[in-house]
Protein backbone atom coordinates (compact mmCIF):
# COMPACT_ATOMS: atom_id res chain seq x y z
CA UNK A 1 3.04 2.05 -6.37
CA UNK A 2 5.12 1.54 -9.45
CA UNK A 3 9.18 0.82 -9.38
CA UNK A 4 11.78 -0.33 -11.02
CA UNK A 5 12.92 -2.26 -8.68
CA UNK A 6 13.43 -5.98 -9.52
CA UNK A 7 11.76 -6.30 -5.57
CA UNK A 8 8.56 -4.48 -6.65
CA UNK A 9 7.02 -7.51 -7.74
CA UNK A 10 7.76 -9.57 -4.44
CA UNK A 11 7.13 -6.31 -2.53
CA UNK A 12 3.67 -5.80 -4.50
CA UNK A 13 3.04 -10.20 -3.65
CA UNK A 14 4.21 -9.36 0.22
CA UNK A 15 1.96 -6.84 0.87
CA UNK A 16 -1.20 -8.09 -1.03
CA UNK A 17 -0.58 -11.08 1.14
CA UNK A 18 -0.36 -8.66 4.01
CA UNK A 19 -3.38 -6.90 3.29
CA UNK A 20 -6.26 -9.77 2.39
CA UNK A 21 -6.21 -11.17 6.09
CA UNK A 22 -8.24 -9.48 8.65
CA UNK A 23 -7.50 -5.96 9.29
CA UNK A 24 -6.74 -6.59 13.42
CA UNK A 25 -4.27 -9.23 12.15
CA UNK A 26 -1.84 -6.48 10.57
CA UNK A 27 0.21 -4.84 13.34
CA UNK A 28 1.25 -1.45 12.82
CA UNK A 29 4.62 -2.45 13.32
CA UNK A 30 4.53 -4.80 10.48
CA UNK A 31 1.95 -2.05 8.42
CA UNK A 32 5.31 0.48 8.99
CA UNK A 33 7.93 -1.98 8.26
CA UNK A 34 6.22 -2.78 4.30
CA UNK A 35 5.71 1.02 4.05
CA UNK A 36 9.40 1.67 4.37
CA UNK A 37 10.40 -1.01 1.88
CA UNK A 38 7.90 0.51 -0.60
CA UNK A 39 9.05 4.15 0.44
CA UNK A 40 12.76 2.81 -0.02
CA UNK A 41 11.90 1.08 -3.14
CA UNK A 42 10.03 4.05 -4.61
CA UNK A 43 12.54 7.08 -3.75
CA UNK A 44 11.05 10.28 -4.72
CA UNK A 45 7.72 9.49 -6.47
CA UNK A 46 4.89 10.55 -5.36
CA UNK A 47 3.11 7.91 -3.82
CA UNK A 48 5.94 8.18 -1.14
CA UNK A 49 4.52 11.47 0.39
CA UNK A 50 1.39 9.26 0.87
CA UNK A 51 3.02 6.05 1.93
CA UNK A 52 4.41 8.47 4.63
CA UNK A 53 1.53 10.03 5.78
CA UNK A 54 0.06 6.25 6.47
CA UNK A 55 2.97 5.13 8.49
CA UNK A 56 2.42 8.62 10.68
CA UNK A 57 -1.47 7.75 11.20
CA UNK A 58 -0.36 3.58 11.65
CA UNK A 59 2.20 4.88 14.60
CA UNK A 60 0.08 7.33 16.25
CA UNK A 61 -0.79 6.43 19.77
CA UNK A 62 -4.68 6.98 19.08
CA UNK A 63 -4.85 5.52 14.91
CA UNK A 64 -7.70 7.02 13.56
CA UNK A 65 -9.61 4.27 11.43
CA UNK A 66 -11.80 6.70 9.12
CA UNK A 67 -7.87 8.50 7.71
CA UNK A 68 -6.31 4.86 7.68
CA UNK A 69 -8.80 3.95 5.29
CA UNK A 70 -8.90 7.73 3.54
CA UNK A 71 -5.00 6.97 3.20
CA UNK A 72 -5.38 3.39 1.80
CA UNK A 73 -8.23 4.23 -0.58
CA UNK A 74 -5.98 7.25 -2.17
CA UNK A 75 -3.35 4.17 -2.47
CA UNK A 76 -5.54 2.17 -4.23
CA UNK A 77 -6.79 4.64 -6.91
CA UNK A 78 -3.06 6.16 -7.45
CA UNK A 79 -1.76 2.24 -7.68
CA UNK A 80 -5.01 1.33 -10.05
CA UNK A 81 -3.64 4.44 -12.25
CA UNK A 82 -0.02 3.39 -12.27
CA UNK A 83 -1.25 -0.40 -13.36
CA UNK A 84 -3.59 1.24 -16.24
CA UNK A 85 0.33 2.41 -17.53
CA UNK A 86 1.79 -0.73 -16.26
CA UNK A 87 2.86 -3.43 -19.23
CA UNK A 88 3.28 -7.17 -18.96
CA UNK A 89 3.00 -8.62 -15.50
CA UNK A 90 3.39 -5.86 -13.71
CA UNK A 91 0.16 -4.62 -14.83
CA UNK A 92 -1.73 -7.66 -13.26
CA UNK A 93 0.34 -7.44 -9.51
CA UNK A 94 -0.04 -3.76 -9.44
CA UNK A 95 -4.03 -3.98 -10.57
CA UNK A 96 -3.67 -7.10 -7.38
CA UNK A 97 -2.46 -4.39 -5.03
CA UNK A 98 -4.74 -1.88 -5.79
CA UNK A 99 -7.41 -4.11 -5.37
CA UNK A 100 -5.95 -5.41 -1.74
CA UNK A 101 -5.69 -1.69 -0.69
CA UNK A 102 -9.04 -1.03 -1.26
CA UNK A 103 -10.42 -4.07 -0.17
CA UNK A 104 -8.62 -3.55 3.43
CA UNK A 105 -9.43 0.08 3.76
CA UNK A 106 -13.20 -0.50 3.59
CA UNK A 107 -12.88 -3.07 6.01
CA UNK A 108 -10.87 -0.18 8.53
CA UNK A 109 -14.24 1.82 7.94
């Protein structure tokens, strides 16, 4: 989840703070609402796709728990990639994030 975005950072802070409380404390409303600031922040990379697919399963009338945490896990590797190629502090909140992500989807499990 990599921008250029002077938000990224705060984005990347708001939704690791988001994402270390328990997992019934996260509405899907608030889930959908920091997917579409990352999805506006990213534009057309490819972690958008994904972001997408996550807000579909988060709004579904039935969520299914197993492809919440499928979804968040794929987040986490493709975020721990894009902080490998990170620099400066960007590497540390994006390694943060991917770290949150897959903390949170084992807990969905």
């Amino acid at each position: 989840m990599t921008s250029q975005s002077p938000n990224a950072s705060a984005l990347a802070e708001q939704t690791v703070q988001a994402l270390s409380g328990n997992p019934a404390s996260v509405s899907p409303t608030d889930g959908a609402s920091l997917i579409d600031s990352w999805i506006s922040s990213l534009g057309s990379n490819p972690l958008a796709n994904d972001l997408s697919s996550l807000k579909s399963a988060l709004q579904s009338s039935n969520p299914d728990g197993q492809e919440i945490s499928s979804l968040l896990m794929s987040l986490s590797q493709q975020t721990a990639a894009a902080a490998s190629q990170a620099g400066g502090s960007a590497q540390g909140s994006l390694q943060q994030l991917a770290s949150a992500l897959e903390s949170f989807g084992n807990q969905i499990k």
